[in-house]
PDB file of N, CA and C in Angstrom:
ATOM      1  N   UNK A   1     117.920  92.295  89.291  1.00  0.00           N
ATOM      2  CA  UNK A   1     118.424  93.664  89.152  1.00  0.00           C
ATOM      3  C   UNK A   1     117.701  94.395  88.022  1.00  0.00           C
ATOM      4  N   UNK A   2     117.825  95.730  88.273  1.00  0.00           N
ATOM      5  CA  UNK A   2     116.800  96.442  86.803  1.00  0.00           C
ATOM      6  C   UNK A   2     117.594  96.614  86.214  1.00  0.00           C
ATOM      7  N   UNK A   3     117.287  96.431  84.856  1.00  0.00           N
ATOM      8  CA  UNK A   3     117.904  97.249  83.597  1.00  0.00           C
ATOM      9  C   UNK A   3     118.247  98.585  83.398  1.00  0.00           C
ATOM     10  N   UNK A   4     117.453  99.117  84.283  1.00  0.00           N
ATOM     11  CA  UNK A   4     117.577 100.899  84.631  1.00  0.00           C
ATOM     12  C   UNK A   4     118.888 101.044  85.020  1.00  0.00           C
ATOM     13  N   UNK A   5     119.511  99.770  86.397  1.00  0.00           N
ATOM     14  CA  UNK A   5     120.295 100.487  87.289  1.00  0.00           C
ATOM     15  C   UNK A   5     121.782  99.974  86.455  1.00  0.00           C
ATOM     16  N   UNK A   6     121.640  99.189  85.251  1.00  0.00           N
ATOM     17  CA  UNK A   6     122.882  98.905  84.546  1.00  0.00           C
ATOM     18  C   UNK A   6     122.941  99.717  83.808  1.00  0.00           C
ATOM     19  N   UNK A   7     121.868  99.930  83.368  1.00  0.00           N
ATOM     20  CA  UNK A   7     122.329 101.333  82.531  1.00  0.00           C
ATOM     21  C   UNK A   7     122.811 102.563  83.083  1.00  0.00           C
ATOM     22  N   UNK A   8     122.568 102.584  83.995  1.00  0.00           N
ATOM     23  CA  UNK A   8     123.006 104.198  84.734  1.00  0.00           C
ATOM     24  C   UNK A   8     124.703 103.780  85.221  1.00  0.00           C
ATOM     25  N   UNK A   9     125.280 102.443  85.813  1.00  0.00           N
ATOM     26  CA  UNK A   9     126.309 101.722  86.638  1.00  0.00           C
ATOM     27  C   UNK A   9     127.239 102.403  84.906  1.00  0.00           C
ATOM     28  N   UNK A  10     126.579 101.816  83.922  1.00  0.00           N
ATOM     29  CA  UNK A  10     127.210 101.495  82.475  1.00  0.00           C
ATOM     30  C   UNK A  10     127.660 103.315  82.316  1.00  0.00           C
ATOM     31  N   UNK A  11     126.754 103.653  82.230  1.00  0.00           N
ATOM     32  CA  UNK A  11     126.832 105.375  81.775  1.00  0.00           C
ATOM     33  C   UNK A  11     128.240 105.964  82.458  1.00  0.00           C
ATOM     34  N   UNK A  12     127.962 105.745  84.013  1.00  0.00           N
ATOM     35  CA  UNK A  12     128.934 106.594  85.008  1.00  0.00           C
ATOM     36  C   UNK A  12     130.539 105.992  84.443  1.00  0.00           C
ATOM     37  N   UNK A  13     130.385 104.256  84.344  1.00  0.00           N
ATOM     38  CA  UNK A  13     131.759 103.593  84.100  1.00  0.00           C
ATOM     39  C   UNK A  13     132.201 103.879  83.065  1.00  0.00           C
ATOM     40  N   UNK A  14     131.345 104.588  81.793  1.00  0.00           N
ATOM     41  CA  UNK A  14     131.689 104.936  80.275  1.00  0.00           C
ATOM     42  C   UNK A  14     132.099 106.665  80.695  1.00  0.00           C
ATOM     43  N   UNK A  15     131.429 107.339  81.505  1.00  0.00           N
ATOM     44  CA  UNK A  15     131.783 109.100  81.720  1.00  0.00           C
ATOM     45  C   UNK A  15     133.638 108.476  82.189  1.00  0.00           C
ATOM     46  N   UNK A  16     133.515 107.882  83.153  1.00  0.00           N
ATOM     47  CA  UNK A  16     134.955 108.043  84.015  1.00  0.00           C
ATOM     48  C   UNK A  16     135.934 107.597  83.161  1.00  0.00           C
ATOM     49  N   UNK A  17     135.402 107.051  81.845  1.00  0.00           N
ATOM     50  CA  UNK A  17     136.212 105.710  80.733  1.00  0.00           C
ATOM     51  C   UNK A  17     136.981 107.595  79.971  1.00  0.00           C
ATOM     52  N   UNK A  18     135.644 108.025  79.584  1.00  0.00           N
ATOM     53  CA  UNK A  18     136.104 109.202  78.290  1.00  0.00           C
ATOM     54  C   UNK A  18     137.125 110.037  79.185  1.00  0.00           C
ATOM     55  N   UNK A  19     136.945 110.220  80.964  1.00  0.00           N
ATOM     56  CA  UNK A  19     137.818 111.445  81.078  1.00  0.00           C
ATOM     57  C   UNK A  19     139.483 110.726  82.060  1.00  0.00           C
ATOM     58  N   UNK A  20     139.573 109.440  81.575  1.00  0.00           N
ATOM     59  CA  UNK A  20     140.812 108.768  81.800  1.00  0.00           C
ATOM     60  C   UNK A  20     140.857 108.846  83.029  1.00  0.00           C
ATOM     61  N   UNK A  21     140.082 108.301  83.884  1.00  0.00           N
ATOM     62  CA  UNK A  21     139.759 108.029  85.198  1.00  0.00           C
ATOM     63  C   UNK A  21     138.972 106.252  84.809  1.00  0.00           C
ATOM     64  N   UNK A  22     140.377 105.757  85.186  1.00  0.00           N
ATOM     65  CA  UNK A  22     140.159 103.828  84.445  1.00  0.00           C
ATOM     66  C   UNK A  22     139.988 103.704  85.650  1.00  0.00           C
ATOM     67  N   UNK A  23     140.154 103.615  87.192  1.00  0.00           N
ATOM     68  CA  UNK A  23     140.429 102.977  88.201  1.00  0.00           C
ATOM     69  C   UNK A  23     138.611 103.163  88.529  1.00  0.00           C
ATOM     70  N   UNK A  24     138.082 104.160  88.704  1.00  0.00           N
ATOM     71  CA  UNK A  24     136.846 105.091  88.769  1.00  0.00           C
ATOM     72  C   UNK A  24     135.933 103.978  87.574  1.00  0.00           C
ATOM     73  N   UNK A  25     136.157 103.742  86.765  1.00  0.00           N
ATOM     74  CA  UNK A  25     135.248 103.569  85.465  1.00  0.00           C
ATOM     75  C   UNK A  25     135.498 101.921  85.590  1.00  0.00           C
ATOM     76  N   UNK A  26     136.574 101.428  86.074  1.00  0.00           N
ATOM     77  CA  UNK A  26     136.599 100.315  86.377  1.00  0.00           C
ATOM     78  C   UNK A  26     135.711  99.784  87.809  1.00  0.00           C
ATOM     79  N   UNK A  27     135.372 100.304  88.742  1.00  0.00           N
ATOM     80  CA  UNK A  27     134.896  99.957  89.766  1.00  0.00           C
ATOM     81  C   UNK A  27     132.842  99.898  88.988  1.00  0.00           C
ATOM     82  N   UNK A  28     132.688 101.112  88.462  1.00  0.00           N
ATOM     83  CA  UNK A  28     131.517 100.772  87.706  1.00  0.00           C
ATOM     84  C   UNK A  28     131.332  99.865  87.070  1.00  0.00           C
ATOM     85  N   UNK A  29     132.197  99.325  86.304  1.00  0.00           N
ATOM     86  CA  UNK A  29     131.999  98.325  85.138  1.00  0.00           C
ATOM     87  C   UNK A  29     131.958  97.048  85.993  1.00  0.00           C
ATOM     88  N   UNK A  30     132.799  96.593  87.247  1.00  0.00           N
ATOM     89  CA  UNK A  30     132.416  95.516  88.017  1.00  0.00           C
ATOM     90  C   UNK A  30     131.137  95.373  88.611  1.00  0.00           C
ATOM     91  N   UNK A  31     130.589  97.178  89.176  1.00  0.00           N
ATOM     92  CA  UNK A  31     129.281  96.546  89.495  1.00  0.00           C
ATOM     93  C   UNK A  31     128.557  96.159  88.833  1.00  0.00           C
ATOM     94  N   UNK A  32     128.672  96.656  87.478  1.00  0.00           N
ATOM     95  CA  UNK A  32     127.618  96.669  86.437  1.00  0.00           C
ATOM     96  C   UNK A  32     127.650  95.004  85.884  1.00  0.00           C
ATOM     97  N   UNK A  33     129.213  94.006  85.731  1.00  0.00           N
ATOM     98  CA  UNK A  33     129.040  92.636  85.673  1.00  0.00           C
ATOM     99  C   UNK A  33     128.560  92.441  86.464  1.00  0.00           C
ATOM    100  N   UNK A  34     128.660  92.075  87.770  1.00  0.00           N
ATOM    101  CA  UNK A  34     128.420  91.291  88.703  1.00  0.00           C
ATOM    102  C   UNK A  34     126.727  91.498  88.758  1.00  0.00           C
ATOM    103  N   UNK A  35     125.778  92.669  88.390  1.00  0.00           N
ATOM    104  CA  UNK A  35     124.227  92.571  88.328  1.00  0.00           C
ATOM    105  C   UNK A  35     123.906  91.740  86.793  1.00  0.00           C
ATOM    106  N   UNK A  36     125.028  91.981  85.937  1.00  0.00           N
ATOM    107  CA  UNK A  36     124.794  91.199  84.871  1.00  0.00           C
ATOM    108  C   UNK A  36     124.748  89.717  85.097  1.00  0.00           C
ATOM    109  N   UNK A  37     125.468  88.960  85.683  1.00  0.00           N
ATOM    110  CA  UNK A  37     125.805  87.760  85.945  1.00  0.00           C
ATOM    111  C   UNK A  37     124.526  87.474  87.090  1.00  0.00           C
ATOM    112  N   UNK A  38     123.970  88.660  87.784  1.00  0.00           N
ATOM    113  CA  UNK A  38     122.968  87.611  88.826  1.00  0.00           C
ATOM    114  C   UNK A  38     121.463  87.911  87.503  1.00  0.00           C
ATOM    115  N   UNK A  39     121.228  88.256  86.420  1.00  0.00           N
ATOM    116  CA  UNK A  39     120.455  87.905  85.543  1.00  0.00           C
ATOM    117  C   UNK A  39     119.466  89.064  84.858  1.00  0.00           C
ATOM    118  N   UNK A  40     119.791  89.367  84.053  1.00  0.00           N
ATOM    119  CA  UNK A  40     119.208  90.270  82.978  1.00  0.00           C
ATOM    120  C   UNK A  40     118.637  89.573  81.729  1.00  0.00           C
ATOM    121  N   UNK A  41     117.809  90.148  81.269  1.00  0.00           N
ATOM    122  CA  UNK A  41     117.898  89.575  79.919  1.00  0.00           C
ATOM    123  C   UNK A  41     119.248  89.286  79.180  1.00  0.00           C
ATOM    124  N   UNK A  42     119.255  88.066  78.487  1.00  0.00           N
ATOM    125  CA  UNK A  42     120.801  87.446  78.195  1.00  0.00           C
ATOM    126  C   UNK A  42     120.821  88.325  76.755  1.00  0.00           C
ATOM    127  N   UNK A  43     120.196  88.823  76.266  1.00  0.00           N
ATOM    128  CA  UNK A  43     121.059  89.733  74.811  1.00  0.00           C
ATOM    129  C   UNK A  43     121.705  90.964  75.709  1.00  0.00           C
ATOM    130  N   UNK A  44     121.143  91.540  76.588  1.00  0.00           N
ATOM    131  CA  UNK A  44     121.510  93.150  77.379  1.00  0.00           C
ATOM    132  C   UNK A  44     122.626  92.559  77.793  1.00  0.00           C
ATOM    133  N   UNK A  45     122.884  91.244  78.460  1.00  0.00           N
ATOM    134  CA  UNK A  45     124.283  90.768  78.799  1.00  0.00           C
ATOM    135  C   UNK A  45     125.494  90.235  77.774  1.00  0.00           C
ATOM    136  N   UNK A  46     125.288  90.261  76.403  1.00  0.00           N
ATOM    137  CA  UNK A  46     126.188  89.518  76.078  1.00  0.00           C
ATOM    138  C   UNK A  46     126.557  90.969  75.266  1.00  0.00           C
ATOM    139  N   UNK A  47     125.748  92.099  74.805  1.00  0.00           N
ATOM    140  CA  UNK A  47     126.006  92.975  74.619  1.00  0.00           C
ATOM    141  C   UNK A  47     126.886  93.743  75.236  1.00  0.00           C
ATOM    142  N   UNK A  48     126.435  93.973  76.915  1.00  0.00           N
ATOM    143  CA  UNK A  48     126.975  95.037  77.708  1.00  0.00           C
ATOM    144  C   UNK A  48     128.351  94.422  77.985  1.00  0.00           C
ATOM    145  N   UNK A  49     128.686  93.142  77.756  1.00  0.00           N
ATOM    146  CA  UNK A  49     129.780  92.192  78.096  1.00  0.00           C
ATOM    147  C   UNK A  49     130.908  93.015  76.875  1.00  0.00           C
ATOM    148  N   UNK A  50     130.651  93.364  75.391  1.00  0.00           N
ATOM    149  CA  UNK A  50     131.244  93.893  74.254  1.00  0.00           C
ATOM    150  C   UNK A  50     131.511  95.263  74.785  1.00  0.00           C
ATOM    151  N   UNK A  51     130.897  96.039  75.336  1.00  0.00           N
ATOM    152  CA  UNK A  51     130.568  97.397  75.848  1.00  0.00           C
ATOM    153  C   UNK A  51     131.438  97.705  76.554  1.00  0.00           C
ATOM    154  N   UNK A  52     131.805  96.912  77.751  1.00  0.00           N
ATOM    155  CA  UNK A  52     132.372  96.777  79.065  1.00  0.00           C
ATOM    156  C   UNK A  52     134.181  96.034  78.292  1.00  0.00           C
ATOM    157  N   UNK A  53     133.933  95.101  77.574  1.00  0.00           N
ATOM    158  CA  UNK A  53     135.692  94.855  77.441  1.00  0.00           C
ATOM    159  C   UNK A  53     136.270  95.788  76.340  1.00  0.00           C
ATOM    160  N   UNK A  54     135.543  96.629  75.430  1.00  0.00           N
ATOM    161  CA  UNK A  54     135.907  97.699  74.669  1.00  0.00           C
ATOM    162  C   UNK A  54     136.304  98.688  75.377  1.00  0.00           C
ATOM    163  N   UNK A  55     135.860  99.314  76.786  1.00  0.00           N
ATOM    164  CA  UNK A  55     136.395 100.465  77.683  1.00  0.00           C
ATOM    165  C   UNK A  55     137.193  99.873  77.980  1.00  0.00           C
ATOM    166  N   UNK A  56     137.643  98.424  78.464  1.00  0.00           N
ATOM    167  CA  UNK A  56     138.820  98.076  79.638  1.00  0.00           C
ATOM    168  C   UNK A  56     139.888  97.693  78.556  1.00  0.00           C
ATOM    169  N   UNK A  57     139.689  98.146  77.388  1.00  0.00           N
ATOM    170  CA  UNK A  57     140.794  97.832  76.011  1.00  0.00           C
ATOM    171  C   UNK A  57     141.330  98.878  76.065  1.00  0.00           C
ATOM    172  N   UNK A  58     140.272  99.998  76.075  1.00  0.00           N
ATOM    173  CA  UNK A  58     140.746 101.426  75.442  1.00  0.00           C
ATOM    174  C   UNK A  58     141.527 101.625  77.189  1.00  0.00           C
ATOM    175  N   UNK A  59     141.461 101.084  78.396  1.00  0.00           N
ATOM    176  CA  UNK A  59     142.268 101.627  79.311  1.00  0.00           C
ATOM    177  C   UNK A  59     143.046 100.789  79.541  1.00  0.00           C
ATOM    178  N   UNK A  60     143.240 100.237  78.439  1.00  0.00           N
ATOM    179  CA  UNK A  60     145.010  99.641  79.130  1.00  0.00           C
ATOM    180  C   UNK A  60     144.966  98.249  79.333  1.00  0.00           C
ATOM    181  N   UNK A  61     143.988  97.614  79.752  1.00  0.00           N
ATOM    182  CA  UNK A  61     143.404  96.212  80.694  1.00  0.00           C
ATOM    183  C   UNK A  61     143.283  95.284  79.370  1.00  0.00           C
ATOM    184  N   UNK A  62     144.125  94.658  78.655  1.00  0.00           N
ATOM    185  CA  UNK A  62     143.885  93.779  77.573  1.00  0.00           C
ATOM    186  C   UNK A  62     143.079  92.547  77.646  1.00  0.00           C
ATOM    187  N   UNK A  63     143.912  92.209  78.918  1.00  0.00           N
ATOM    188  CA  UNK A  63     143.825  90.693  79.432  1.00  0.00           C
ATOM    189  C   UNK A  63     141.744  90.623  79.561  1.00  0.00           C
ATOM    190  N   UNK A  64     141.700  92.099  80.644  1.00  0.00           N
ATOM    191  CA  UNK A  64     140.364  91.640  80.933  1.00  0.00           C
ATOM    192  C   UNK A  64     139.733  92.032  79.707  1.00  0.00           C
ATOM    193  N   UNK A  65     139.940  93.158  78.815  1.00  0.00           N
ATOM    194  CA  UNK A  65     139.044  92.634  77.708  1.00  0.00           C
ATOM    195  C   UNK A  65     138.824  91.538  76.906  1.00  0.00           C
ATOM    196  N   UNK A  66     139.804  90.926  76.909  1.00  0.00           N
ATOM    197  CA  UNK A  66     139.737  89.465  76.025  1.00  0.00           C
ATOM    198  C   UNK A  66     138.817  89.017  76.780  1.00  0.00           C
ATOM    199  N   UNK A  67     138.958  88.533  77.635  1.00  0.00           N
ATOM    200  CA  UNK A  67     138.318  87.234  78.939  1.00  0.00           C
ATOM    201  C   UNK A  67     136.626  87.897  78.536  1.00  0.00           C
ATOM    202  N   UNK A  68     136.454  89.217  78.738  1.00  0.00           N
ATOM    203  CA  UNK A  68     135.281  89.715  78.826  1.00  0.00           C
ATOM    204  C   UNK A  68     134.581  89.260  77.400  1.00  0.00           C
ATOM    205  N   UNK A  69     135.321  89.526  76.401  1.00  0.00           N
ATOM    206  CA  UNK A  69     135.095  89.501  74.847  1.00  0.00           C
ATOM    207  C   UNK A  69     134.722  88.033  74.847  1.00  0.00           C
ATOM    208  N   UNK A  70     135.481  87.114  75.143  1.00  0.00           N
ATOM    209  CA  UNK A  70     135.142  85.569  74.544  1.00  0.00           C
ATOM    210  C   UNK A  70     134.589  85.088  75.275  1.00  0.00           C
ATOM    211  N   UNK A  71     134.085  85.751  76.930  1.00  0.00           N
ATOM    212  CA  UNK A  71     132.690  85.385  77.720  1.00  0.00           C
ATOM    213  C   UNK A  71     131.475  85.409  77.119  1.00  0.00           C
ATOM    214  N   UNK A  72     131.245  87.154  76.316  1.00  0.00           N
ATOM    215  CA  UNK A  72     130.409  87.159  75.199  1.00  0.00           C
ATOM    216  C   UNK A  72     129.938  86.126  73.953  1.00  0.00           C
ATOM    217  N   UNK A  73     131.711  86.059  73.828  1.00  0.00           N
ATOM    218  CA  UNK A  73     131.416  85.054  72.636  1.00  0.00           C
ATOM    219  C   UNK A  73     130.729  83.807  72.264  1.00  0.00           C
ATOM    220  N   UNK A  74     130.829  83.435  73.607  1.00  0.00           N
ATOM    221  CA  UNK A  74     130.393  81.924  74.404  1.00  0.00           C
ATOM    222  C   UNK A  74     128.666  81.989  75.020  1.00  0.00           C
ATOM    223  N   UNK A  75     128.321  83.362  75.203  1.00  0.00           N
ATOM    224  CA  UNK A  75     127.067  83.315  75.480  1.00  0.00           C
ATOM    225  C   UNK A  75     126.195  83.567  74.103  1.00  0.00           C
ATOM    226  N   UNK A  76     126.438  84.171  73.471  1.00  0.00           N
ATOM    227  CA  UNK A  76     125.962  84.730  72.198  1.00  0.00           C
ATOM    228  C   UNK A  76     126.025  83.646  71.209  1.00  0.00           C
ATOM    229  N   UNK A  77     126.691  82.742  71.051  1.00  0.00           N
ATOM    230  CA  UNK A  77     126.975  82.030  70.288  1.00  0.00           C
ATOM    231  C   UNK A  77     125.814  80.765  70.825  1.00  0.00           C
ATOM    232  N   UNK A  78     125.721  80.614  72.165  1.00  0.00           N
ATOM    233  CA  UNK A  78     124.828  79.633  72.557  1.00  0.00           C
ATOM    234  C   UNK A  78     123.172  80.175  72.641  1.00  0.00           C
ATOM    235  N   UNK A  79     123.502  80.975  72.433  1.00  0.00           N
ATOM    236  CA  UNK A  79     121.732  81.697  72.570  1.00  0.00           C
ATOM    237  C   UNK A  79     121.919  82.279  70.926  1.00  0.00           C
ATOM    238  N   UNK A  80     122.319  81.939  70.209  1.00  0.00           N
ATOM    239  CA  UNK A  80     122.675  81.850  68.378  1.00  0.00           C
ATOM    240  C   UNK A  80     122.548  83.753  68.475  1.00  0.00           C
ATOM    241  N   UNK A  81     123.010  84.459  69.037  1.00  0.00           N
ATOM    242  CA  UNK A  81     122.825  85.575  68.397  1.00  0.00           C
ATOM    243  C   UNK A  81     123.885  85.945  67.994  1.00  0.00           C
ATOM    244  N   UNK A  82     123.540  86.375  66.521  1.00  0.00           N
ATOM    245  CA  UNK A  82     125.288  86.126  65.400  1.00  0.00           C
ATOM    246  C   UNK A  82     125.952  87.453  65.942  1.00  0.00           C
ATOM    247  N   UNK A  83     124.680  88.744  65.697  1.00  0.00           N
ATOM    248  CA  UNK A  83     125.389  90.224  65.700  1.00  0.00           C
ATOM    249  C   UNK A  83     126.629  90.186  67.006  1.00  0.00           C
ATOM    250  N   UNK A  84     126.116  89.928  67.759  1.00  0.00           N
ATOM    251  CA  UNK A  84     126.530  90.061  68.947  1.00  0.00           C
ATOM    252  C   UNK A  84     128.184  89.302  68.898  1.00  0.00           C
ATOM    253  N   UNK A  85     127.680  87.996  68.526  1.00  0.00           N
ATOM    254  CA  UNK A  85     128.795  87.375  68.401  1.00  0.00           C
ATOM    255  C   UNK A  85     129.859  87.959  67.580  1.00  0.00           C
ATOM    256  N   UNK A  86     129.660  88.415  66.383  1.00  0.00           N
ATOM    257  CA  UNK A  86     130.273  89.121  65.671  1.00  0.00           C
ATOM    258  C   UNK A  86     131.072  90.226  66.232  1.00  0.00           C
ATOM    259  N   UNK A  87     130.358  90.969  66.820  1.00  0.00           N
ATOM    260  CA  UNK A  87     131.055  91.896  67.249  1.00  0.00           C
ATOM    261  C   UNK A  87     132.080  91.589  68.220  1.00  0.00           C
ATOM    262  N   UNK A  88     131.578  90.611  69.129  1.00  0.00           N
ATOM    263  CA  UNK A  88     132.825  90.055  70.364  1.00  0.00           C
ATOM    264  C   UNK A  88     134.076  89.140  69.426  1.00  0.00           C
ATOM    265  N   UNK A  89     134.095  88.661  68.100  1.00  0.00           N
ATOM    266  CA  UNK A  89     135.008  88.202  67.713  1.00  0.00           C
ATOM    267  C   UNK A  89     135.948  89.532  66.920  1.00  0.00           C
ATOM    268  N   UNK A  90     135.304  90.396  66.591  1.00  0.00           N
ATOM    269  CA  UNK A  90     135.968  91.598  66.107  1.00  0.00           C
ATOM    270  C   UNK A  90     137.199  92.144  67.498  1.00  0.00           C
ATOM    271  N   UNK A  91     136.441  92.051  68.421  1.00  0.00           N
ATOM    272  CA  UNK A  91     137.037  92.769  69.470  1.00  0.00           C
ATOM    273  C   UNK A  91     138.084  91.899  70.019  1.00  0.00           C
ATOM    274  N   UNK A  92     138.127  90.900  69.974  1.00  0.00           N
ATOM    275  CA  UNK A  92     138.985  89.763  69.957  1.00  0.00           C
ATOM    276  C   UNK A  92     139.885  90.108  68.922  1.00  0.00           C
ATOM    277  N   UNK A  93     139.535  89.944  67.934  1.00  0.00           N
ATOM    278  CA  UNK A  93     140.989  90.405  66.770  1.00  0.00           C
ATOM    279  C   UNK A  93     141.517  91.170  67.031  1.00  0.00           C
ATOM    280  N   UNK A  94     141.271  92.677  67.525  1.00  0.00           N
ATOM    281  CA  UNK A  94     141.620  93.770  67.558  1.00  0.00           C
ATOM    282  C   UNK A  94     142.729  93.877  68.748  1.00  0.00           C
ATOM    283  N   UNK A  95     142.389  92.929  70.254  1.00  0.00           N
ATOM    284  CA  UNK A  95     142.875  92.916  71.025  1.00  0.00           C
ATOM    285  C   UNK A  95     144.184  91.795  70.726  1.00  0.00           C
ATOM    286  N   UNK A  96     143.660  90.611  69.962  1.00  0.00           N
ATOM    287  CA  UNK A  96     144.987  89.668  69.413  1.00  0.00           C
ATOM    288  C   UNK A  96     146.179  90.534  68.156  1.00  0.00           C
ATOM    289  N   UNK A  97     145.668  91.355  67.351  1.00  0.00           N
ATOM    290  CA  UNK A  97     146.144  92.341  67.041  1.00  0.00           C
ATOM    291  C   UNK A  97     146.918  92.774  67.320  1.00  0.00           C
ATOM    292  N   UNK A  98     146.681  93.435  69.040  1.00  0.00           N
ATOM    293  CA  UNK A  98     148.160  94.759  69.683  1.00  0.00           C
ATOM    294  C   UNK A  98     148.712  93.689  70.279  1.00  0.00           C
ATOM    295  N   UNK A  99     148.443  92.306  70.574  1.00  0.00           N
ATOM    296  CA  UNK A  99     149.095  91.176  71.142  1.00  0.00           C
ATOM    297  C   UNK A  99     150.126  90.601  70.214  1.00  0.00           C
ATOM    298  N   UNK A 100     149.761  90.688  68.609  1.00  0.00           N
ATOM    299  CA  UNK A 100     151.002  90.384  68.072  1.00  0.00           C
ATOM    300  C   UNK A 100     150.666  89.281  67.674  1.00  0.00           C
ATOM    301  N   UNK A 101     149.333  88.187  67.892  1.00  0.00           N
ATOM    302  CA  UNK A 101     149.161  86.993  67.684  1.00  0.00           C
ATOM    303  C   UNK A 101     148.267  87.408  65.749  1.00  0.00           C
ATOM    304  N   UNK A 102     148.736  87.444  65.185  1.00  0.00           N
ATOM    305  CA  UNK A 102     148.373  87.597  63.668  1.00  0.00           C
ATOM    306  C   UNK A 102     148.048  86.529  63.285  1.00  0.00           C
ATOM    307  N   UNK A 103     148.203  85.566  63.371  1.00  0.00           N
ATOM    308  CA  UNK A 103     147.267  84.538  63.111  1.00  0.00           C
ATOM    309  C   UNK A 103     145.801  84.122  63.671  1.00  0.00           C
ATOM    310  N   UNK A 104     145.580  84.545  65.212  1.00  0.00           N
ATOM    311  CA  UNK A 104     143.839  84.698  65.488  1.00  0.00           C
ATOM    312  C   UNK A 104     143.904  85.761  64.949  1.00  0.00           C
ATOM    313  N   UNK A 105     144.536  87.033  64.676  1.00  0.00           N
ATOM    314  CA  UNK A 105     143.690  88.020  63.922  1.00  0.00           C
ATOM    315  C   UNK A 105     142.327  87.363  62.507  1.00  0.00           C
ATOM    316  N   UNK A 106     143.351  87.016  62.014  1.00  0.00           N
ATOM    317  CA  UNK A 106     142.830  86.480  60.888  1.00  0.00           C
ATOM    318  C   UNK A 106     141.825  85.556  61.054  1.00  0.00           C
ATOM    319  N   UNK A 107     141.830  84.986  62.161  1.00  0.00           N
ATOM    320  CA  UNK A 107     140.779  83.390  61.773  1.00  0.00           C
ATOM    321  C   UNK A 107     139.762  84.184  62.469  1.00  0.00           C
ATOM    322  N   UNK A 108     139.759  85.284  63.644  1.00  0.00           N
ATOM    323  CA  UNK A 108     138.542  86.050  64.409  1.00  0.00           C
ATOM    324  C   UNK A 108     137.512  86.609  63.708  1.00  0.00           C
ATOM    325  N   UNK A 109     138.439  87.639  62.589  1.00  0.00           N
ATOM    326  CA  UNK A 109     137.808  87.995  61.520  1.00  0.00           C
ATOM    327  C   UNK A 109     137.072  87.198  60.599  1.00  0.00           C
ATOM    328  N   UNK A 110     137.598  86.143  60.176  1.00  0.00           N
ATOM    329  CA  UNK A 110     136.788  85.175  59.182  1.00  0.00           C
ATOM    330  C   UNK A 110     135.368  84.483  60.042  1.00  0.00           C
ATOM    331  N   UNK A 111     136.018  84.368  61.039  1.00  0.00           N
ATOM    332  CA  UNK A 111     134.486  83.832  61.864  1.00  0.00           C
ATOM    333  C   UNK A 111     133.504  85.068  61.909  1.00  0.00           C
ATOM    334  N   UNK A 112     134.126  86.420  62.017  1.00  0.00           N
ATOM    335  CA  UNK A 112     132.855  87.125  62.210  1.00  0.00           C
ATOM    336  C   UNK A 112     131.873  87.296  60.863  1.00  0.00           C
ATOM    337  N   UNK A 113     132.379  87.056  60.039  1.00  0.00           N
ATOM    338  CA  UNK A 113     132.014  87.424  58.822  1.00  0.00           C
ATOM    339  C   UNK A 113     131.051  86.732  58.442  1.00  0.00           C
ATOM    340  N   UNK A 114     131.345  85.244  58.455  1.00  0.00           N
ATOM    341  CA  UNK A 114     130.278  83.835  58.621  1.00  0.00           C
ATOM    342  C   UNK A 114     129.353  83.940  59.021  1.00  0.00           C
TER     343      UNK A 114
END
């Protein structure tokens, strides 16, 4: 798949994200995994993976941002890229956070920091 056409899948699923059209912005963001998962460069994926569970946070969808977030976490972490990782453990706190679990808040954060 090109990088072109995730970026454009990414753009439309982020327009429909800002004007609260989740159902719309959600159908983008699946196509846009599913070309991620058949193979991109793995930083554009573990990135767009942070990208993609930050919109489905901000609409409501917790569950799938987590899952999305610590998919990241798990790729980034094995291909050692810290930033990345970092950021998917932030987003993890944030989402354990409105979950109420205050104790991964805390340990998410300390890992990102490391």
């Amino acid at each position: 798949p090109s990088a072109y056409k995730i970026y454009v899948l990414m753009a439309l699923g982020n327009l429909h994200n800002l004007k609260s059209e989740y159902q719309k912005s959600g159908e983008y963001y699946e196509q846009t995994l599913e070309l991620l998962k058949k193979g991109i460069d793995r930083i554009h994926q573990t990135r767009y993976l942070v990208i993609i569970a930050q919109d489905y946070y901000r609409a409501g969808e917790t569950q799938k941002a987590l899952d999305l977030s610590n998919e990241s976490l798990t790729l980034s972490r094995s291909r050692e890229q810290q930033t990345i990782a970092a950021a998917a453990l932030f987003e993890i706190a944030r989402i354990e956070r409105d979950l109420g679990n205050f104790n991964n808040v805390r340990t998410r954060n300390e890992e990102a920091i490391q």
